[in-house]
C-alpha atoms as a PDB file:
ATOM      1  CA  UNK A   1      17.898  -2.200   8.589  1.00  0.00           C
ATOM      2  CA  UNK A   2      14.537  -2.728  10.205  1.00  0.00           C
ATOM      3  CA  UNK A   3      15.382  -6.409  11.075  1.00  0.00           C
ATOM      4  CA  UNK A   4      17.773  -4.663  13.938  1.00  0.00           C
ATOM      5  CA  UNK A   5      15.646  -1.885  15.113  1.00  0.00           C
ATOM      6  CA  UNK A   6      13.912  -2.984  18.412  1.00  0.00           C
ATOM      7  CA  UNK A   7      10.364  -3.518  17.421  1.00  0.00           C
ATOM      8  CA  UNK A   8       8.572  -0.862  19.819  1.00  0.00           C
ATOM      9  CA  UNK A   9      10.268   1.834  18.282  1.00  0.00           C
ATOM     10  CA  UNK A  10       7.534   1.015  15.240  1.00  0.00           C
ATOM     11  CA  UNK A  11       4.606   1.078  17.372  1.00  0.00           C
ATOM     12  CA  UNK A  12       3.374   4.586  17.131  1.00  0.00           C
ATOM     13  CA  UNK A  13       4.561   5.712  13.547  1.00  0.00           C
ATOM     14  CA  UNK A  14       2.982   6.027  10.281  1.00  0.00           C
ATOM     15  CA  UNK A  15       4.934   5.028   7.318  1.00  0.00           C
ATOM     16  CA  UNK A  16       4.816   4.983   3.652  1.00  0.00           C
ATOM     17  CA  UNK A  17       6.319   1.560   2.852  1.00  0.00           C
ATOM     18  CA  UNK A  18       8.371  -0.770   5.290  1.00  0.00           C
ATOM     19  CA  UNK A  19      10.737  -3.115   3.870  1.00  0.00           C
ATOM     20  CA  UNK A  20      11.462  -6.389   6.305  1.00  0.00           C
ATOM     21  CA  UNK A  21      14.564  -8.414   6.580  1.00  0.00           C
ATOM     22  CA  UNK A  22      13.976 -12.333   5.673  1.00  0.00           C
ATOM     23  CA  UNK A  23      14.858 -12.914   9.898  1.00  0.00           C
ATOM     24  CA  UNK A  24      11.888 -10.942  11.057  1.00  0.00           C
ATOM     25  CA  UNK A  25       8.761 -12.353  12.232  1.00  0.00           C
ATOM     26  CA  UNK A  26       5.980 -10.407  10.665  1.00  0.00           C
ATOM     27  CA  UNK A  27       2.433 -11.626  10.354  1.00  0.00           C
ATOM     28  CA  UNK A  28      -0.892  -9.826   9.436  1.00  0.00           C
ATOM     29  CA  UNK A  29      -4.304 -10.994  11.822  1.00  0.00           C
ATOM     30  CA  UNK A  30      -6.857  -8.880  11.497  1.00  0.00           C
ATOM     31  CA  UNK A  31      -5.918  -6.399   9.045  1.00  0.00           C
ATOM     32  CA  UNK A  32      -3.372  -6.057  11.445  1.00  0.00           C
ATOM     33  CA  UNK A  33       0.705  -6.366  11.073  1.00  0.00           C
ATOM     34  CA  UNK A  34       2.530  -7.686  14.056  1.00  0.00           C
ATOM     35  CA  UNK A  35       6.245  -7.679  13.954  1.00  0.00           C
ATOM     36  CA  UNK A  36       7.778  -9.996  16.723  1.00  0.00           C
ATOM     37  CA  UNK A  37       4.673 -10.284  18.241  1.00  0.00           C
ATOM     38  CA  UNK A  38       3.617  -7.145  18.572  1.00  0.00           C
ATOM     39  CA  UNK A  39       0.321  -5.006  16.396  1.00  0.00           C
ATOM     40  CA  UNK A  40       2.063  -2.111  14.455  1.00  0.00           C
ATOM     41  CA  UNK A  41      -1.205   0.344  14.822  1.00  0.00           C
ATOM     42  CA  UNK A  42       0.092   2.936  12.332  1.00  0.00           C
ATOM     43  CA  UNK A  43       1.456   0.004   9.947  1.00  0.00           C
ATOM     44  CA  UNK A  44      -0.585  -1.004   6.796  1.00  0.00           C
ATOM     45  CA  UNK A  45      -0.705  -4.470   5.493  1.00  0.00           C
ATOM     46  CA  UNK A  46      -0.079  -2.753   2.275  1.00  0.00           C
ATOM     47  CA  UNK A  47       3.032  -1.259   3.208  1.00  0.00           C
ATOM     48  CA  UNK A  48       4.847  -4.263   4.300  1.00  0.00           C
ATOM     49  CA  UNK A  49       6.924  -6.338   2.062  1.00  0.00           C
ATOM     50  CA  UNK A  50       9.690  -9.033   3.057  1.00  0.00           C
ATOM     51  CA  UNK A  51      13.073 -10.132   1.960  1.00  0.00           C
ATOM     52  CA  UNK A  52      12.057 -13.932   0.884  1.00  0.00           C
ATOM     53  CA  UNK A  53      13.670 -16.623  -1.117  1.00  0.00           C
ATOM     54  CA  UNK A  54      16.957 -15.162  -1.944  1.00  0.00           C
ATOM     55  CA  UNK A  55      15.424 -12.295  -3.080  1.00  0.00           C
ATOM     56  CA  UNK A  56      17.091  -9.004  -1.245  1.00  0.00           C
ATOM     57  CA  UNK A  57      15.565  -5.346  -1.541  1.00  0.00           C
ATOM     58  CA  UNK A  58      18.751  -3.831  -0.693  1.00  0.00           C
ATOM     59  CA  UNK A  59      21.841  -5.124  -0.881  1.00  0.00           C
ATOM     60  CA  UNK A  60      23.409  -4.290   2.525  1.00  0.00           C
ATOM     61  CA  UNK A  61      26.624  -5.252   2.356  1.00  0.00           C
ATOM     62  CA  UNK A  62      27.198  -3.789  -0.777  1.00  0.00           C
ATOM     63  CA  UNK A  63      25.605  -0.686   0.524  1.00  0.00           C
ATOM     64  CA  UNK A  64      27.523  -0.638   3.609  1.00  0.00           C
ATOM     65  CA  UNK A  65      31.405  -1.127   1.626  1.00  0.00           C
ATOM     66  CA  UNK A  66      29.786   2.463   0.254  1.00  0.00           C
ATOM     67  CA  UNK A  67      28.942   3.799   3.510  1.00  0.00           C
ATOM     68  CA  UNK A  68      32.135   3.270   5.283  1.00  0.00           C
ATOM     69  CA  UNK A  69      33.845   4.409   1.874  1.00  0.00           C
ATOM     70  CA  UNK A  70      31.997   7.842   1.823  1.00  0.00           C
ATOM     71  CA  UNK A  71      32.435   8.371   5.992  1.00  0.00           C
ATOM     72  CA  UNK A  72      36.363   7.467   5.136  1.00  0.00           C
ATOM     73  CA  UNK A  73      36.403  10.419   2.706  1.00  0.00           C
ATOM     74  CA  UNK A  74      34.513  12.795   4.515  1.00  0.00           C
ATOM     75  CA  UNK A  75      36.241  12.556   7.457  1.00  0.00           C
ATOM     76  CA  UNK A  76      39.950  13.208   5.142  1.00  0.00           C
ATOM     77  CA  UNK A  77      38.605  16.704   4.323  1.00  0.00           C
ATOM     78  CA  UNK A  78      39.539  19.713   6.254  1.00  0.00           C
ATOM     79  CA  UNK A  79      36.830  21.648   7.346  1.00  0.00           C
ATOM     80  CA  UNK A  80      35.452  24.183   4.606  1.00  0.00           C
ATOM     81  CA  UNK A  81      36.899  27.707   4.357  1.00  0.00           C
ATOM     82  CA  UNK A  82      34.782  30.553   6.465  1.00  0.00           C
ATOM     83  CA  UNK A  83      33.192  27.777   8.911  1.00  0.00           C
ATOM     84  CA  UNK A  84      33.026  29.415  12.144  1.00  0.00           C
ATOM     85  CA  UNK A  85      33.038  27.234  14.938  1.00  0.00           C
ATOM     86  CA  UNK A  86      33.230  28.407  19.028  1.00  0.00           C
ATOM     87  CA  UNK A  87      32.954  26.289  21.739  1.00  0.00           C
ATOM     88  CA  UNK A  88      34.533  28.582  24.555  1.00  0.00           C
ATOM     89  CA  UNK A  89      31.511  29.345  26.235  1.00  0.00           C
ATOM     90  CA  UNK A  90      30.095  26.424  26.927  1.00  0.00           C
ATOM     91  CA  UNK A  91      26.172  28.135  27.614  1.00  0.00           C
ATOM     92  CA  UNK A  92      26.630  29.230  23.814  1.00  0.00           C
ATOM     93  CA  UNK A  93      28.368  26.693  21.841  1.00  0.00           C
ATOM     94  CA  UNK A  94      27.883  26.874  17.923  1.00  0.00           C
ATOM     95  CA  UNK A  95      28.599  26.430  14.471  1.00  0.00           C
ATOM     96  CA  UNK A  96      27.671  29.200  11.859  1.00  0.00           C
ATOM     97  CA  UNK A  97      28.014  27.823   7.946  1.00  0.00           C
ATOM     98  CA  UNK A  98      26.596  30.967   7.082  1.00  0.00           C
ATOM     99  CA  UNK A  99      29.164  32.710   5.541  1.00  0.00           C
ATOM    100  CA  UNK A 100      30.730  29.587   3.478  1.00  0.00           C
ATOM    101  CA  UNK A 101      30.723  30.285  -0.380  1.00  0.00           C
ATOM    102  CA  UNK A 102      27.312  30.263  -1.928  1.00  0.00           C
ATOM    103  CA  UNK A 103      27.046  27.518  -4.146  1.00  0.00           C
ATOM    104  CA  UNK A 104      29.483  25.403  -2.439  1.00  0.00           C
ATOM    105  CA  UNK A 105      27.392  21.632  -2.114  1.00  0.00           C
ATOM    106  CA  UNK A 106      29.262  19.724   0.380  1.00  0.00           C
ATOM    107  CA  UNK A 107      29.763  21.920   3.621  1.00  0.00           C
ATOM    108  CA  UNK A 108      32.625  20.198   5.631  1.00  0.00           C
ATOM    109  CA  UNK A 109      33.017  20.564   9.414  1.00  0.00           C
ATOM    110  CA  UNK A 110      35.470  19.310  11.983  1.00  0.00           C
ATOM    111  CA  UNK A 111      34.410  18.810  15.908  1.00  0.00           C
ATOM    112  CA  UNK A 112      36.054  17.294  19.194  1.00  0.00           C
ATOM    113  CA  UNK A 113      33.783  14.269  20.014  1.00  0.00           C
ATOM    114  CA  UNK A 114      34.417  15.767  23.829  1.00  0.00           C
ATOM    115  CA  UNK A 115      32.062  18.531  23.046  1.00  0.00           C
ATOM    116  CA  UNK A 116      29.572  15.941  22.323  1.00  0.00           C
ATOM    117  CA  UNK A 117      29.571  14.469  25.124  1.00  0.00           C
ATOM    118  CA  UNK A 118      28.443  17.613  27.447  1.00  0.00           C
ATOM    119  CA  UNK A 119      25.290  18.506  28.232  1.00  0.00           C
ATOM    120  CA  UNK A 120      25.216  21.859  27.122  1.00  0.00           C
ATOM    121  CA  UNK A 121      23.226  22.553  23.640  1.00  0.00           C
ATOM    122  CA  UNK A 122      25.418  23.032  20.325  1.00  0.00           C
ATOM    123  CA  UNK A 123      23.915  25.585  17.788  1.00  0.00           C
ATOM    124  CA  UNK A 124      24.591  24.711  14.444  1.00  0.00           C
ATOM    125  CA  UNK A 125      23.678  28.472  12.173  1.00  0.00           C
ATOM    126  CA  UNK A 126      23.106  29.627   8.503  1.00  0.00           C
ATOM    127  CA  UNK A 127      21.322  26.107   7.502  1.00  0.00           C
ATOM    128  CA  UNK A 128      19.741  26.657   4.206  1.00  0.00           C
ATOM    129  CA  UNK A 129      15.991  26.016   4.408  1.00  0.00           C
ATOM    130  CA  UNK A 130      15.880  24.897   0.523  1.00  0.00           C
ATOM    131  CA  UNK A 131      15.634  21.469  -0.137  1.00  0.00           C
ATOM    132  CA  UNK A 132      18.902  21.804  -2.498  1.00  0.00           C
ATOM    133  CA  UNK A 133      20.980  23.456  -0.325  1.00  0.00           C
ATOM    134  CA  UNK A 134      24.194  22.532   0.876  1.00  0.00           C
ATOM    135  CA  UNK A 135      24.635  19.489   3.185  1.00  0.00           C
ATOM    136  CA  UNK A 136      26.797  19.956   6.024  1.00  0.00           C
ATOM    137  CA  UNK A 137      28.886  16.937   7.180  1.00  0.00           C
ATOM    138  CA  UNK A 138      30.365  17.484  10.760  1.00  0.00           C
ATOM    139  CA  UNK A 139      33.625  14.809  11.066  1.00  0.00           C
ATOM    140  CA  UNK A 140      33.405  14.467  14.722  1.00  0.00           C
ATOM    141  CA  UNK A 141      37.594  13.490  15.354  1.00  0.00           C
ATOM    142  CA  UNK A 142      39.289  12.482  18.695  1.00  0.00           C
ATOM    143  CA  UNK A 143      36.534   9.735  19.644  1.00  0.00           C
ATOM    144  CA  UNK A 144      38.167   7.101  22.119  1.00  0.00           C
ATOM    145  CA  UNK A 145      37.532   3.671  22.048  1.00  0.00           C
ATOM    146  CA  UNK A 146      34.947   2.062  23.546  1.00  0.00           C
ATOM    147  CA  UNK A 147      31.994   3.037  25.257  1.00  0.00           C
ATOM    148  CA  UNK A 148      31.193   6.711  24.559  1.00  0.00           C
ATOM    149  CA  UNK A 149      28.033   8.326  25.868  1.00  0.00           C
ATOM    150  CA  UNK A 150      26.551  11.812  23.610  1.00  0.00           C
ATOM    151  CA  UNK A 151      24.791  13.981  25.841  1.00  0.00           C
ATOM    152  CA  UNK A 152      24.525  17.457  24.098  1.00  0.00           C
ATOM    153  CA  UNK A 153      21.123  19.292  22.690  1.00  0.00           C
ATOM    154  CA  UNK A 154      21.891  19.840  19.187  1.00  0.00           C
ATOM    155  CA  UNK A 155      20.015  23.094  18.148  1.00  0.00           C
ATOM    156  CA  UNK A 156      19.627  23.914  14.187  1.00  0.00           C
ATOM    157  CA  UNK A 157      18.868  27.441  12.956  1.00  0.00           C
ATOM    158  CA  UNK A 158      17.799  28.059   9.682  1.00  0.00           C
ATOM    159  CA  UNK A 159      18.493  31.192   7.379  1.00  0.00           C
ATOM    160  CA  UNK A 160      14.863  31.628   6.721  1.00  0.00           C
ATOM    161  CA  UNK A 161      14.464  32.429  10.635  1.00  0.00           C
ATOM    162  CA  UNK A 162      13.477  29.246  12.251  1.00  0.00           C
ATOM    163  CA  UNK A 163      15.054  28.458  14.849  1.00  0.00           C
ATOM    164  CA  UNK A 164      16.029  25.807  17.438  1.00  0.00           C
ATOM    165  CA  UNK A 165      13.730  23.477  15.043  1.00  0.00           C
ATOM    166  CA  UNK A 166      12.156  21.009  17.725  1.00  0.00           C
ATOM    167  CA  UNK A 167      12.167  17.007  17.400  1.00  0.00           C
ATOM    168  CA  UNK A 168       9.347  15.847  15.329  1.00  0.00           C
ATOM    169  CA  UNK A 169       7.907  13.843  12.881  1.00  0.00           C
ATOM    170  CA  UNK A 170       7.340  16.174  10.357  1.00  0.00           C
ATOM    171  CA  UNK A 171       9.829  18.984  10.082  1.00  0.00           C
ATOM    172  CA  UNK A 172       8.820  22.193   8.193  1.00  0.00           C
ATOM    173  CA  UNK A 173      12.801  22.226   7.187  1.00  0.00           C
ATOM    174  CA  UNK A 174      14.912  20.015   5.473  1.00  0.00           C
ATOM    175  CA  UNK A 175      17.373  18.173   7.105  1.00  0.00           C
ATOM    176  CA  UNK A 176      20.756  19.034   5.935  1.00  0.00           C
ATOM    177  CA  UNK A 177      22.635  17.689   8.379  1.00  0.00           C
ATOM    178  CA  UNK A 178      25.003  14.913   8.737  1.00  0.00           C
ATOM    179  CA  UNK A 179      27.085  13.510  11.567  1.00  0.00           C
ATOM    180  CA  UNK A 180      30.757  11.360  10.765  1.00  0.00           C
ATOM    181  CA  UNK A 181      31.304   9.005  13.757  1.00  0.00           C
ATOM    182  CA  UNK A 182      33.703   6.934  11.007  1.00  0.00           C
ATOM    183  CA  UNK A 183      34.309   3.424  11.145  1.00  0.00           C
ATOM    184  CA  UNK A 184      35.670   2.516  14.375  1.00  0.00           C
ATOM    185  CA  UNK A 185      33.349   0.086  16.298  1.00  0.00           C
ATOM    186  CA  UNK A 186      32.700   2.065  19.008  1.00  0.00           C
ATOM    187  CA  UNK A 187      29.200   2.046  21.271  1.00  0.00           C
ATOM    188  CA  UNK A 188      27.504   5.140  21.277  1.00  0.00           C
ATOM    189  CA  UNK A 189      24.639   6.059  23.679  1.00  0.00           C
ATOM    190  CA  UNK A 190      22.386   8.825  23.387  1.00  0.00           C
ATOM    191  CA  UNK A 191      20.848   9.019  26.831  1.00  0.00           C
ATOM    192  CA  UNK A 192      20.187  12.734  26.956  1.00  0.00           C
ATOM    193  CA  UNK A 193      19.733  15.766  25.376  1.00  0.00           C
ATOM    194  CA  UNK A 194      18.155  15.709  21.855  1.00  0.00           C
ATOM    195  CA  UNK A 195      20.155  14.839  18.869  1.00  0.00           C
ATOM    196  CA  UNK A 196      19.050  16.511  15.746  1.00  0.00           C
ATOM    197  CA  UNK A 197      20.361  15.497  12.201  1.00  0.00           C
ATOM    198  CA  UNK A 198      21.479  12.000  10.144  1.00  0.00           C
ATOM    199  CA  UNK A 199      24.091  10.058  11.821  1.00  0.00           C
ATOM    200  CA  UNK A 200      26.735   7.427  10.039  1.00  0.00           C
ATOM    201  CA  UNK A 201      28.530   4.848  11.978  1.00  0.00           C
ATOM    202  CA  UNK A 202      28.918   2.323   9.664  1.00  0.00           C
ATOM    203  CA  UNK A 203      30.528  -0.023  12.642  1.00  0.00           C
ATOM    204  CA  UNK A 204      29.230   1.397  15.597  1.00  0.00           C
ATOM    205  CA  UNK A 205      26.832   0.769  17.601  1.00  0.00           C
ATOM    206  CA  UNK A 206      23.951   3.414  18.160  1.00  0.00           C
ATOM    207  CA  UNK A 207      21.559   3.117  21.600  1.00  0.00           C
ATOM    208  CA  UNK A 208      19.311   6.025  21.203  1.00  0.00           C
ATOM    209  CA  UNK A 209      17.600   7.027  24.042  1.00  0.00           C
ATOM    210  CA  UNK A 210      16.597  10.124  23.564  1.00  0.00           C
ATOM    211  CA  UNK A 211      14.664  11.228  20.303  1.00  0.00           C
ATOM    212  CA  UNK A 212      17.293  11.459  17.147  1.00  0.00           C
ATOM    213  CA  UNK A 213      16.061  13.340  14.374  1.00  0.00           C
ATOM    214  CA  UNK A 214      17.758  11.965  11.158  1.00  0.00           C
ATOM    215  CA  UNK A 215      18.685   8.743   9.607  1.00  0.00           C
ATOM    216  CA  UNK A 216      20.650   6.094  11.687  1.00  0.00           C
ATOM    217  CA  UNK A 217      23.380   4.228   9.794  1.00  0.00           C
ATOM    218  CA  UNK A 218      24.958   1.671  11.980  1.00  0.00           C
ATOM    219  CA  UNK A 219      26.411  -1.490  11.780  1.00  0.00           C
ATOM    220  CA  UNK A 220      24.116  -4.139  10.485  1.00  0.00           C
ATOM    221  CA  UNK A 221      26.185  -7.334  11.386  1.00  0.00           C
ATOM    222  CA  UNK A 222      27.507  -7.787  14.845  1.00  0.00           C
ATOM    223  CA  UNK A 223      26.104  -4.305  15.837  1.00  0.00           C
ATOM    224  CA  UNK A 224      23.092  -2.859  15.700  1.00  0.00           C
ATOM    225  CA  UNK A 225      20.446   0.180  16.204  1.00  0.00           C
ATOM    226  CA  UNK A 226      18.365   0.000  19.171  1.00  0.00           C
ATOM    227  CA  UNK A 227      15.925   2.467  19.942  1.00  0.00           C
ATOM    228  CA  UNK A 228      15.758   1.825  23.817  1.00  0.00           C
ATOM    229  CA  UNK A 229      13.780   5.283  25.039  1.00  0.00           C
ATOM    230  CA  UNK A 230      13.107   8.265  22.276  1.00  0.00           C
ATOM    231  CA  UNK A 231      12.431   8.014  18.785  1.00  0.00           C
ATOM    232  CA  UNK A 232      14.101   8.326  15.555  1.00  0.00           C
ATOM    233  CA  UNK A 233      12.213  10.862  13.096  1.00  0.00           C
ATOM    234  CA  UNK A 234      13.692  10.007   9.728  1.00  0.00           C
END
């Protein structure tokens, strides 16, 4: 929700439409939008609208009982037939989905959250590079309470060829990826590395400091998103 997404991380983009919560301070001088203060460059007065008078664009905490419903579910399903995952050496970590069933929609993956927190790059194979192809949703399991930093490089390799897709704004490939954190409330910080794919944490706490390349669900109530040093490239 952009009411809980540091300002700054806005500064630089270039959007299509941004939708405000009611709490934000957004004004337009001119021809210019400031949120909290500060001149969006990239940010049309066009593009802006605002939750006002009762009236709600989203219903978030309708949207979030669905969230934490989904994440629940995904993270009760064992990981799909024919995933190969190997972690042993830890200079060539992946995960190839390419030899799943074709056809299958929902690719299901299970990971130690302790591999997530070393430094060393994760390869995640055999993405499909249509924009129908199969999602894959890694269920990250064994996360302890509390405080947990993410450090790995998460690579993504494509079955068209492209490889170790780099962060950016506008990705040649879809992104099929999707991480489970679940629905504890733990803090996660992403303060190195690069972290590529969607992320849902409906109670969590995300601190992204490196660039993230995916959607951010987090916690919209006592929690929230804060992009404190990279960039999140929806």
């Amino acid at each position: 929700m952009v009411q809980n997404i540091q300002s700054n991380a806005f500064r630089n983009k270039t959007f299509n439409h941004v939708v405000l919560g009611k709490d934000v301070n957004v004004s337009i001088e001119n021809n210019k939008v400031l949120i909290n203060g500060i001149t969006m460059a990239n940010l049309k007065p066009e593009d802006v609208s605002q939750d006002i008078n009762g009236q709600t664009y989203i219903d978030f905490s309708d949207v979030f009982q669905q969230l934490m419903t989904a994440s629940t579910n995904y993270a009760s399903t064992s990981q799909s037939k024919d995933v190969i995952s190997n972690y042993s050496d830890v200079n060539n970590r992946y995960i190839d989905v390419s030899k799943v069933a074709t056809g299958t929609q929902i690719i299901y993956v299970s990971i130690p959250f302790k591999y997530l927190s070393d430094p060393q790059p994760i390869t995640i194979k055999g993405i499909s590079n249509s924009v129908t192809g199969p999602t894959i949703v890694i269920n990250v399991t064994d996360i302890p309470d509390g405080n947990q930093n993410i450090s790995t490089q998460v690579q993504l390799n494509y079955i068209d060829g492209t490889n170790s897709l780099p962060n950016s704004e506008g990705h040649t490939e879809p992104n099929h990826v999707l991480w489970n954190l679940g629905t504890d409330g733990q803090t996660f910080n992403f303060g190195s590395g690069r972290f590529m794919g969607s992320i849902l944490a409906p109670n969590a706490t995300i601190n992204a400091g490196v660039n993230v390349d995916g959607n951010i669900v987090a916690n919209v109530v006592t929690n929230v998103v804060n992009i404190t040093g990279g960039e999140s490239h929806r």
